[in-house]
Protein backbone atom coordinates (compact mmCIF):
# COMPACT_ATOMS: atom_id res chain seq x y z
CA UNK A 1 62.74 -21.64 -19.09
CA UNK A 2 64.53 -22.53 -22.62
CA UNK A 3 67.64 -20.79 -22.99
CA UNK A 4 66.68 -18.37 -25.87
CA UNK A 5 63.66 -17.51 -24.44
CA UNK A 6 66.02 -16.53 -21.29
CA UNK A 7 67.78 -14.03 -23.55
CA UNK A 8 65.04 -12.09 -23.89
CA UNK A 9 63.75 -12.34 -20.89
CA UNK A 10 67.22 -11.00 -19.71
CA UNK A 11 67.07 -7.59 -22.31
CA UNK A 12 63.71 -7.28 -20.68
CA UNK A 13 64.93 -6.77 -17.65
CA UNK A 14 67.66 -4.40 -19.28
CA UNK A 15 64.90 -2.72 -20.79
CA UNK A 16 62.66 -2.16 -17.31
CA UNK A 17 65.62 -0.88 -15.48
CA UNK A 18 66.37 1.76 -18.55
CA UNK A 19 62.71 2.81 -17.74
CA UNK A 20 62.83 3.43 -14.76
CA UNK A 21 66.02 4.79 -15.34
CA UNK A 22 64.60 7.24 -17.81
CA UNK A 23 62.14 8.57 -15.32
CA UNK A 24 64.38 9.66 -12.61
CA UNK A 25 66.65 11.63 -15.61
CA UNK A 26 63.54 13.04 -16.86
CA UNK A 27 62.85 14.53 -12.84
CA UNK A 28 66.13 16.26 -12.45
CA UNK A 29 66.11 17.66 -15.91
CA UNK A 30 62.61 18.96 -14.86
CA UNK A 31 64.09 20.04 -11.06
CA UNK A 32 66.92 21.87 -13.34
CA UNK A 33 69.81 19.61 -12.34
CA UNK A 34 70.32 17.64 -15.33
CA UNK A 35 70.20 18.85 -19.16
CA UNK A 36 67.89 17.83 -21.63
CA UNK A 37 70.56 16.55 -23.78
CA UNK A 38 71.08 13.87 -21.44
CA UNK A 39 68.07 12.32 -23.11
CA UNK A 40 69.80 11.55 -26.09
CA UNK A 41 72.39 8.40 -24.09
CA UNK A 42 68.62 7.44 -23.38
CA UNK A 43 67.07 7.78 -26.34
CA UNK A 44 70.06 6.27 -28.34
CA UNK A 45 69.87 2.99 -25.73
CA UNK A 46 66.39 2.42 -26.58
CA UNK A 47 66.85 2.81 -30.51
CA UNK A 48 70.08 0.95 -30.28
CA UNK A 49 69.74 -2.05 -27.69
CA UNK A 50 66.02 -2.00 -27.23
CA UNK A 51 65.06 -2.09 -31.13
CA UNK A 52 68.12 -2.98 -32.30
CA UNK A 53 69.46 -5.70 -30.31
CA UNK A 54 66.29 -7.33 -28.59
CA UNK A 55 63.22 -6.20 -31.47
CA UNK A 56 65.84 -7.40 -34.35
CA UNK A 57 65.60 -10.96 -32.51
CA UNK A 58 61.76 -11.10 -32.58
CA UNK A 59 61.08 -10.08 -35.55
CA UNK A 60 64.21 -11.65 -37.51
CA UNK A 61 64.64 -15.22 -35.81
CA UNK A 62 61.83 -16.19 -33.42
CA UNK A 63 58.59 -14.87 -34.50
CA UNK A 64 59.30 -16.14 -38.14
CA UNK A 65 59.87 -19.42 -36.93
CA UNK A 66 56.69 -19.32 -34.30
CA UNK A 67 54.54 -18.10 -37.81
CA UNK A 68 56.16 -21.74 -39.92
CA UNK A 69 54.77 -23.72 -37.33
CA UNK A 70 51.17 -22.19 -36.69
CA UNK A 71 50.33 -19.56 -39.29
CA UNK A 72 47.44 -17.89 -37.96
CA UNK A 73 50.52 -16.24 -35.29
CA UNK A 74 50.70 -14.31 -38.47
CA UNK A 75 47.40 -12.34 -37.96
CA UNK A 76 46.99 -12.15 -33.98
CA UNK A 77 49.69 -11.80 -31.53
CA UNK A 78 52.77 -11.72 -33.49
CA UNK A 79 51.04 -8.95 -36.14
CA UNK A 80 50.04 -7.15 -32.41
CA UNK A 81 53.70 -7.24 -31.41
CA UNK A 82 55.32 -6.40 -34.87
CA UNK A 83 52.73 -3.06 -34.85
CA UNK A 84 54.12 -2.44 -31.15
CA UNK A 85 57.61 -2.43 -32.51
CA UNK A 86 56.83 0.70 -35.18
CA UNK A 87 54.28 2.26 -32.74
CA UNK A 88 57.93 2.40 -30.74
CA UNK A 89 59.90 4.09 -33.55
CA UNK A 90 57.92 6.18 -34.15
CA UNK A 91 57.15 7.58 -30.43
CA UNK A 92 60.71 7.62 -29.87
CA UNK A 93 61.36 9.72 -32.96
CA UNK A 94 58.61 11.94 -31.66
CA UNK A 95 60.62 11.75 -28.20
CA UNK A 96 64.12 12.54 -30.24
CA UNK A 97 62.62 15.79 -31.84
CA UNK A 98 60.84 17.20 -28.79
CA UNK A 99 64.27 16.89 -27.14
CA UNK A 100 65.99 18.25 -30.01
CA UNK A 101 63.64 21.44 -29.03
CA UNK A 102 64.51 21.72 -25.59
CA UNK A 103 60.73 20.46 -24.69
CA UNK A 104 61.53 18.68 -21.38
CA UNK A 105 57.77 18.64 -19.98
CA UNK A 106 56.38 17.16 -23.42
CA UNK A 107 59.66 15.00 -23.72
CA UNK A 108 58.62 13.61 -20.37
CA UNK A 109 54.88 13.21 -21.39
CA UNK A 110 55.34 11.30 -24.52
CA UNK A 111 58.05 8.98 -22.75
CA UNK A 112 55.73 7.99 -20.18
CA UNK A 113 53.06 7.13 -22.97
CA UNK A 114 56.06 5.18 -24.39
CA UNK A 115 56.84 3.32 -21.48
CA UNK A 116 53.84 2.27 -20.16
CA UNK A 117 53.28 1.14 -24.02
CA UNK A 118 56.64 -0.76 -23.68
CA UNK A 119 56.00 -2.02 -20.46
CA UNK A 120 52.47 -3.83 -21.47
CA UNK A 121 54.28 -5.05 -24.39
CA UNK A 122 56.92 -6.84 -22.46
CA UNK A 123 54.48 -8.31 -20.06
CA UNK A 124 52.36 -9.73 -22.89
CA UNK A 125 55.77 -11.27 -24.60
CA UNK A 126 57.05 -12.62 -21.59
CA UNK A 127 53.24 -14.07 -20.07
CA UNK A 128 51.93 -15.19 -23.65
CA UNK A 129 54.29 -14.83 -26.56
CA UNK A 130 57.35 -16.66 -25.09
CA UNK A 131 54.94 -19.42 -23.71
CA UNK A 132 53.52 -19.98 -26.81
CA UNK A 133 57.26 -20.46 -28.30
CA UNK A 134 58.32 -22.91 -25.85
CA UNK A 135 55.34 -24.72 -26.41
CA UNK A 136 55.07 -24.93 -29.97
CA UNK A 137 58.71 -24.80 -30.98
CA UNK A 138 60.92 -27.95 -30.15
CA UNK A 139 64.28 -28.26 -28.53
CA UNK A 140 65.84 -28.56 -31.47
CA UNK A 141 64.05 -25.34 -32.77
CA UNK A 142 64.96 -23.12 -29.89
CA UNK A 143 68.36 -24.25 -29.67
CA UNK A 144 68.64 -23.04 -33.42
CA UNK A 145 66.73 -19.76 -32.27
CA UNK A 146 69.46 -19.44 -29.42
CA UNK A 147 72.17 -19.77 -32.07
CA UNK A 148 70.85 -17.09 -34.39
CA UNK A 149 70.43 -14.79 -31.35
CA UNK A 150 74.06 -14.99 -31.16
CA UNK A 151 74.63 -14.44 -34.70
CA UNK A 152 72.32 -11.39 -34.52
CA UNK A 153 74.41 -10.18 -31.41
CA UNK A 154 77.74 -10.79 -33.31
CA UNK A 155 76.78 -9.00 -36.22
CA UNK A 156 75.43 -6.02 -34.20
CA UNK A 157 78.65 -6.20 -32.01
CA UNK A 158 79.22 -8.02 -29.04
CA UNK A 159 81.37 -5.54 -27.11
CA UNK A 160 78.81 -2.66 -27.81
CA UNK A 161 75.16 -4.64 -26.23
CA UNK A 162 77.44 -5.72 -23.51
CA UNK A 163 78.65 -1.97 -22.89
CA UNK A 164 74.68 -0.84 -23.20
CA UNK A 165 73.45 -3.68 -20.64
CA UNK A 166 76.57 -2.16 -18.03
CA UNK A 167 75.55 1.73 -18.54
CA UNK A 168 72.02 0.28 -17.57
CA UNK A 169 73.03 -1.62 -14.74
């Protein structure tokens, strides 16, 4: 596996284990032992590292450069994954407000439609999208894609997706 595309692969990961994560939170606050407000840590990982950090990547450095070399990207599986990625802003902004409420059982009902949403998304990345980058990008390319990464990760700070991944884990 190319080294960017192992990057994202690893944020996946991040990403699954915030999931699953999410759902045991979401069972205490229903069984009373947590607060709702709990949700927003959650909610402000998935905004932050999941759409800021990993999202910003795809749709800034690697899915631009997959679209140079075979255009018609444009209009399948990279336009599929781009609609994913506001489809998830806009459930999680749903999410935010129905926790804002104090709405645990919807809260909990529109997460799981977001995960399981999330969760097919990252398996179709990770089975189709990042095979099709290895295949059609060169070395070269993906070791420029790699280098971006970083450069998106430095701008967005370093220390703080580093402190995200470690709350996760």
């Amino acid at each position: 596996m190319n080294e960017a595309v192992k990057v994202l692969t690893h944020e996946h990961e991040t990403i699954k284990r915030a999931i699953n994560q999410t759902n045991v939170l979401f069972a205490d606050i229903l069984n009373g032992n947590k607060d709702i407000k709990a949700m927003h840590e959650r909610i402000d990982f998935f905004r932050k590292y999941a759409d800021g950090y990993h999202h910003h990547k795809e749709e800034e450095v690697l899915f631009p450069e997959m679209i140079k070399r075979n255009e018609m990207l444009e209009y399948g599986v990279i336009h599929e994954m781009l609609q994913n990625h506001e489809d998830f802003r806009e459930m999680l902004a749903e999410i935010e407000t129905l926790v804002n409420e104090g709405n645990a059982t919807l809260a909990l009902s529109k997460f799981k439609a977001y995960s399981e949403a999330l969760l097919e998304h990252i398996a179709v990345e990770d089975e189709e999208v990042f095979q099709i980058a290895e295949t059609l990008l060169s070395e070269d390319e993906l070791l420029t894609v790699l280098y971006r990464f970083e450069d998106c990760d430095r701008e967005l700070g370093v220390d703080a997706k580093k402190d995200w991944e470690d709350t996760i884990e």
